[in-house]
PDB file of N, CA and C in Angstrom:
ATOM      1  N   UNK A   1       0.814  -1.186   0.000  1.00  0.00           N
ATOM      2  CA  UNK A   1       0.000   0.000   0.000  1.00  0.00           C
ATOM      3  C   UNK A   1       0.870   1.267   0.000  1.00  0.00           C
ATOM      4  N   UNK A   2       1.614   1.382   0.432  1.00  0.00           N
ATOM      5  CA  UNK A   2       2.678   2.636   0.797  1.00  0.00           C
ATOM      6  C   UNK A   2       3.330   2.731  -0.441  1.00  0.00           C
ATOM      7  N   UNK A   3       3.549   1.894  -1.403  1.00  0.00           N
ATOM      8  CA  UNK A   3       4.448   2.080  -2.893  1.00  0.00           C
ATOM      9  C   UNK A   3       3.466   2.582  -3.692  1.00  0.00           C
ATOM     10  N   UNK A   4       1.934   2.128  -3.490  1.00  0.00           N
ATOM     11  CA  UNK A   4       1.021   2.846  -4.622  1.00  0.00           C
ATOM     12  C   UNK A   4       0.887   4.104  -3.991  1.00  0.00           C
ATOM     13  N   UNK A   5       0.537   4.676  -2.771  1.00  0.00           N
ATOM     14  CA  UNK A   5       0.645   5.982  -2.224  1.00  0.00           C
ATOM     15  C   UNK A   5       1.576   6.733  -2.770  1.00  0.00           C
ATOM     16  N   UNK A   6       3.109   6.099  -2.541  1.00  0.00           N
ATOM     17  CA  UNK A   6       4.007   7.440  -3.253  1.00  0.00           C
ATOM     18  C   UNK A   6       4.105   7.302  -4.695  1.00  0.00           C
ATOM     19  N   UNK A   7       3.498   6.358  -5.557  1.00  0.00           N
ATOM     20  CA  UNK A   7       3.648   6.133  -6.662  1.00  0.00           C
ATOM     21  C   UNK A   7       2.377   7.486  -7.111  1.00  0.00           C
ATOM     22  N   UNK A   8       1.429   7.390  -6.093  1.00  0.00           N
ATOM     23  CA  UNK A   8       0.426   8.576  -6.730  1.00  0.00           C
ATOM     24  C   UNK A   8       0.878  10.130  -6.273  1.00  0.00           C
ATOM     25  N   UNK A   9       1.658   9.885  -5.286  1.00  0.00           N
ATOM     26  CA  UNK A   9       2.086  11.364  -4.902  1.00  0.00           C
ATOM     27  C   UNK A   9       3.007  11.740  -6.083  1.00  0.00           C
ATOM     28  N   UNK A  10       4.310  10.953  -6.367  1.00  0.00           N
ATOM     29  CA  UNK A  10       5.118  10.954  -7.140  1.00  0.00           C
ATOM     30  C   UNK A  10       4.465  11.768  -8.553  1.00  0.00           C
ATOM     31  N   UNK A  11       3.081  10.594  -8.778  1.00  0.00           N
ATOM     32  CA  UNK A  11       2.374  11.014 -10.235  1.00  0.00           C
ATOM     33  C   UNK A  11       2.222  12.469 -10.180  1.00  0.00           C
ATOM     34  N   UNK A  12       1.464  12.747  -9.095  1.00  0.00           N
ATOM     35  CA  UNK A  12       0.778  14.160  -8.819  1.00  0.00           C
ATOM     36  C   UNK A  12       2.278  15.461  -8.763  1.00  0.00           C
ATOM     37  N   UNK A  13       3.816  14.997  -8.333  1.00  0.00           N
ATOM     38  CA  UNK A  13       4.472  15.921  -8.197  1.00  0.00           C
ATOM     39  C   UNK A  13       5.292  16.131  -9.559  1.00  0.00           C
ATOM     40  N   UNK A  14       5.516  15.099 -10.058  1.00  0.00           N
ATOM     41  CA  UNK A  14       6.447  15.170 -11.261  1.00  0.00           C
ATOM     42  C   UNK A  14       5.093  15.609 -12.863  1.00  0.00           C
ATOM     43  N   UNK A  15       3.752  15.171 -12.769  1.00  0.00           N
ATOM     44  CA  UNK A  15       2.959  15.570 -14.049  1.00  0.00           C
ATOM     45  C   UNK A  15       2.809  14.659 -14.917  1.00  0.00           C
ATOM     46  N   UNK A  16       3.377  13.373 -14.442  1.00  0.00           N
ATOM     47  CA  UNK A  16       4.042  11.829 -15.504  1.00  0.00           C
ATOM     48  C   UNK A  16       2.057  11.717 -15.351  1.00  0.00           C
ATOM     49  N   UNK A  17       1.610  11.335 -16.501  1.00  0.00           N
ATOM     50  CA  UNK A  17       0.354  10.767 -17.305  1.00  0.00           C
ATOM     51  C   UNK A  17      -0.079   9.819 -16.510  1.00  0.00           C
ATOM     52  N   UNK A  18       1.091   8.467 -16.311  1.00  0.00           N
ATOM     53  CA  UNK A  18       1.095   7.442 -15.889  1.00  0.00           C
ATOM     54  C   UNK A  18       1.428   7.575 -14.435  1.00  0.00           C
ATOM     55  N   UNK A  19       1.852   6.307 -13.773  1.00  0.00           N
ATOM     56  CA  UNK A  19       2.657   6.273 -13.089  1.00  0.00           C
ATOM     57  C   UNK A  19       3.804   6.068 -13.210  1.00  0.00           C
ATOM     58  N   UNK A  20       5.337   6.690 -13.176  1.00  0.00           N
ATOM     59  CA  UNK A  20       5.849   7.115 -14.097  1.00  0.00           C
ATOM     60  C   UNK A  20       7.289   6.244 -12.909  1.00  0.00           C
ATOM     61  N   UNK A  21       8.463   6.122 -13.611  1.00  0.00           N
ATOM     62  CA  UNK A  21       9.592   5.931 -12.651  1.00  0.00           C
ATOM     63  C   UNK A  21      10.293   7.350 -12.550  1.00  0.00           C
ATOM     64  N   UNK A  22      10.993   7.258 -11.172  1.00  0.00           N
ATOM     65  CA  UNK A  22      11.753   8.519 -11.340  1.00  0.00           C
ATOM     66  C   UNK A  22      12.836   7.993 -10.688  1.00  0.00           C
ATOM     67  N   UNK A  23      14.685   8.320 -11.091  1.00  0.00           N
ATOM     68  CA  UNK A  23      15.352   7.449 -11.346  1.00  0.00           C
ATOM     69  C   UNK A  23      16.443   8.394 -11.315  1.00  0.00           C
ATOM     70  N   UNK A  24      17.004   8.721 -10.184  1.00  0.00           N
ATOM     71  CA  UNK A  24      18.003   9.871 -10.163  1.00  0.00           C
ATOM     72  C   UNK A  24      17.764  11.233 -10.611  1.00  0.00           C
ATOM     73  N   UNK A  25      16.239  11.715 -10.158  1.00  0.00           N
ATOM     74  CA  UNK A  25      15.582  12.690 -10.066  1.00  0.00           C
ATOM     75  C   UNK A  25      14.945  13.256 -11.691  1.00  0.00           C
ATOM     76  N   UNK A  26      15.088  11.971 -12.409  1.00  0.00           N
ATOM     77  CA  UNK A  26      14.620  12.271 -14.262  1.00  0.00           C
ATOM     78  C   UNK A  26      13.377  11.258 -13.911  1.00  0.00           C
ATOM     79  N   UNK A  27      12.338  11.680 -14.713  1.00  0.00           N
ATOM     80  CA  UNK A  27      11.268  10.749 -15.025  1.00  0.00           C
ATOM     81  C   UNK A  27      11.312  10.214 -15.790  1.00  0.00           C
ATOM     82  N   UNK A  28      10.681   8.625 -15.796  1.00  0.00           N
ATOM     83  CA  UNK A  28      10.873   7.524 -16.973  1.00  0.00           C
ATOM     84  C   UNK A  28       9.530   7.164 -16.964  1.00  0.00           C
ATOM     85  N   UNK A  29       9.138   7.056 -18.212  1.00  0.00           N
ATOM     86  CA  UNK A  29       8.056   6.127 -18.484  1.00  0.00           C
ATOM     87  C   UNK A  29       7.923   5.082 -19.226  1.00  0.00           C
ATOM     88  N   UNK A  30       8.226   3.659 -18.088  1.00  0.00           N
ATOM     89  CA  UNK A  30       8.454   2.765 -18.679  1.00  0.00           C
ATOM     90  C   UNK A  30       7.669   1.424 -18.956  1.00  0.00           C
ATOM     91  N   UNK A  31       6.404   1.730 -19.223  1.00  0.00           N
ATOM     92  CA  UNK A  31       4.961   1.026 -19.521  1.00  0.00           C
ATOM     93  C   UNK A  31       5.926  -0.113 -20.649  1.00  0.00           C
ATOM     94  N   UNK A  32       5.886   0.574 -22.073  1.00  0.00           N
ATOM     95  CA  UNK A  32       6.770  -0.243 -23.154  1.00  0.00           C
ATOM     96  C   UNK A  32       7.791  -1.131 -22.782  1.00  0.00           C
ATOM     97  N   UNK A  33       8.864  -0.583 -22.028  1.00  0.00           N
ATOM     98  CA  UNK A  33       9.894  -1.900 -21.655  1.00  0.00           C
ATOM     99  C   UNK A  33       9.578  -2.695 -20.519  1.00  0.00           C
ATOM    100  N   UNK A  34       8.512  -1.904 -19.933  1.00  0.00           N
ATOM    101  CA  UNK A  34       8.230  -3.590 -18.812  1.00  0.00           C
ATOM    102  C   UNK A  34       7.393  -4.809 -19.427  1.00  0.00           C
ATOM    103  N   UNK A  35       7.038  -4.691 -20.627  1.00  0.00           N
ATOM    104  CA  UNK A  35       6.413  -5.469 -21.348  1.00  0.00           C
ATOM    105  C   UNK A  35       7.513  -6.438 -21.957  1.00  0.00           C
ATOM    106  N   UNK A  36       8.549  -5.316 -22.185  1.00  0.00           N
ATOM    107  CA  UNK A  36       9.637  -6.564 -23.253  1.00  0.00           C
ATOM    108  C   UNK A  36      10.854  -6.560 -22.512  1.00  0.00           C
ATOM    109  N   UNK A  37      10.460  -6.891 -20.860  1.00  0.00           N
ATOM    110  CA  UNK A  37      12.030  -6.511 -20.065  1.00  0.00           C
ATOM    111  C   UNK A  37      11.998  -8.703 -19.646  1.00  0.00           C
ATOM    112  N   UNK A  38      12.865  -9.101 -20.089  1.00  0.00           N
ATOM    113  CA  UNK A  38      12.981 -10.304 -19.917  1.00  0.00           C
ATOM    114  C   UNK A  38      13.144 -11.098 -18.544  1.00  0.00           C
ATOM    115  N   UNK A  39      13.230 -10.050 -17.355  1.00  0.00           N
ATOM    116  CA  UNK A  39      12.361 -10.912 -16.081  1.00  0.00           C
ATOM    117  C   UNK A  39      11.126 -11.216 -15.772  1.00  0.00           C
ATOM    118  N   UNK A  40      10.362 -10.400 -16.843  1.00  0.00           N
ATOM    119  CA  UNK A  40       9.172  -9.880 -16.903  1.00  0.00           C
ATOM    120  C   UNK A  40       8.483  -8.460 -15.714  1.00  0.00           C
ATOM    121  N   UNK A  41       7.609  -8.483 -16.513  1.00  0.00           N
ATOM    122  CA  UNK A  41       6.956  -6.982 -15.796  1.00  0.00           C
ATOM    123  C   UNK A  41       6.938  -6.877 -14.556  1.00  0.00           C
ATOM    124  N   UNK A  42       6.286  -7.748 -13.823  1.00  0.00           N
ATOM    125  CA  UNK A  42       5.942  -7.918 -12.383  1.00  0.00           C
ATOM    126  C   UNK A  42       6.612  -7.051 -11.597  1.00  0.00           C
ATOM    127  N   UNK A  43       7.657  -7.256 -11.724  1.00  0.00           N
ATOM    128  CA  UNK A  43       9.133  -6.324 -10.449  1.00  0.00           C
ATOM    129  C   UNK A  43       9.237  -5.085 -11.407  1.00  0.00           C
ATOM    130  N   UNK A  44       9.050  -4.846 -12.307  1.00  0.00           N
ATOM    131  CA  UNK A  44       9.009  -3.215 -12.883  1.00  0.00           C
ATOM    132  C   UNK A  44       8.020  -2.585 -12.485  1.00  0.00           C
ATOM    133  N   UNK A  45       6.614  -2.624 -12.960  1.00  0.00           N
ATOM    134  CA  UNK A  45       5.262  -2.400 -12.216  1.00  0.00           C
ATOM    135  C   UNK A  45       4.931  -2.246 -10.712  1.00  0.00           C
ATOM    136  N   UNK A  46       5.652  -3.124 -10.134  1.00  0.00           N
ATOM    137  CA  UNK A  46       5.190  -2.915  -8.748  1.00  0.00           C
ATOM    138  C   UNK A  46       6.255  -1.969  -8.725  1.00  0.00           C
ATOM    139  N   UNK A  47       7.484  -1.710  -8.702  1.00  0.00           N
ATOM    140  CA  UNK A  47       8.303  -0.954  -8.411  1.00  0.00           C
ATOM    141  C   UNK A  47       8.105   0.795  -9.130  1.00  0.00           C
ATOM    142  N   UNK A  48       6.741   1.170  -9.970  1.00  0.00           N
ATOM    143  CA  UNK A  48       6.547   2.323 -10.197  1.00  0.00           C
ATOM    144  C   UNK A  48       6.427   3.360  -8.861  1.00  0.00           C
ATOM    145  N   UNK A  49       7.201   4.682  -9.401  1.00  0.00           N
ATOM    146  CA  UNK A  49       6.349   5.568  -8.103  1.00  0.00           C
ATOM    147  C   UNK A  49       7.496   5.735  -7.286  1.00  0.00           C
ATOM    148  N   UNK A  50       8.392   4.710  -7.419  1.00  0.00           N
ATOM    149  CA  UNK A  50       9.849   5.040  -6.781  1.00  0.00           C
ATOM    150  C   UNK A  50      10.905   5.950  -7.033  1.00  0.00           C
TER     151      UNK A  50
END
């Protein structure tokens, strides 16, 4: 519960559409490569918002 919380604060401070990564203070939006990231999505997705 606390990762989707800052994942929506995150959304709301940075303007990202999505829920967006932010990654040494740059935003990423990485919907597309968690689809074709070969551990698969799971651990990318949950890890949005960070």
């Amino acid at each position: 519960m606390w990762l989707q919380d800052k994942a929506e604060r995150d959304t709301e401070l940075w303007g990202c559409p999505n829920p967006c990564w932010i990654i040494e203070n740059k935003m990423y939006d990485l919907e597309k490569f968690a689809k074709q990231h070969p551990g698969g999505e799971h651990w990318i997705n949950y890890t949005k918002g960070q």
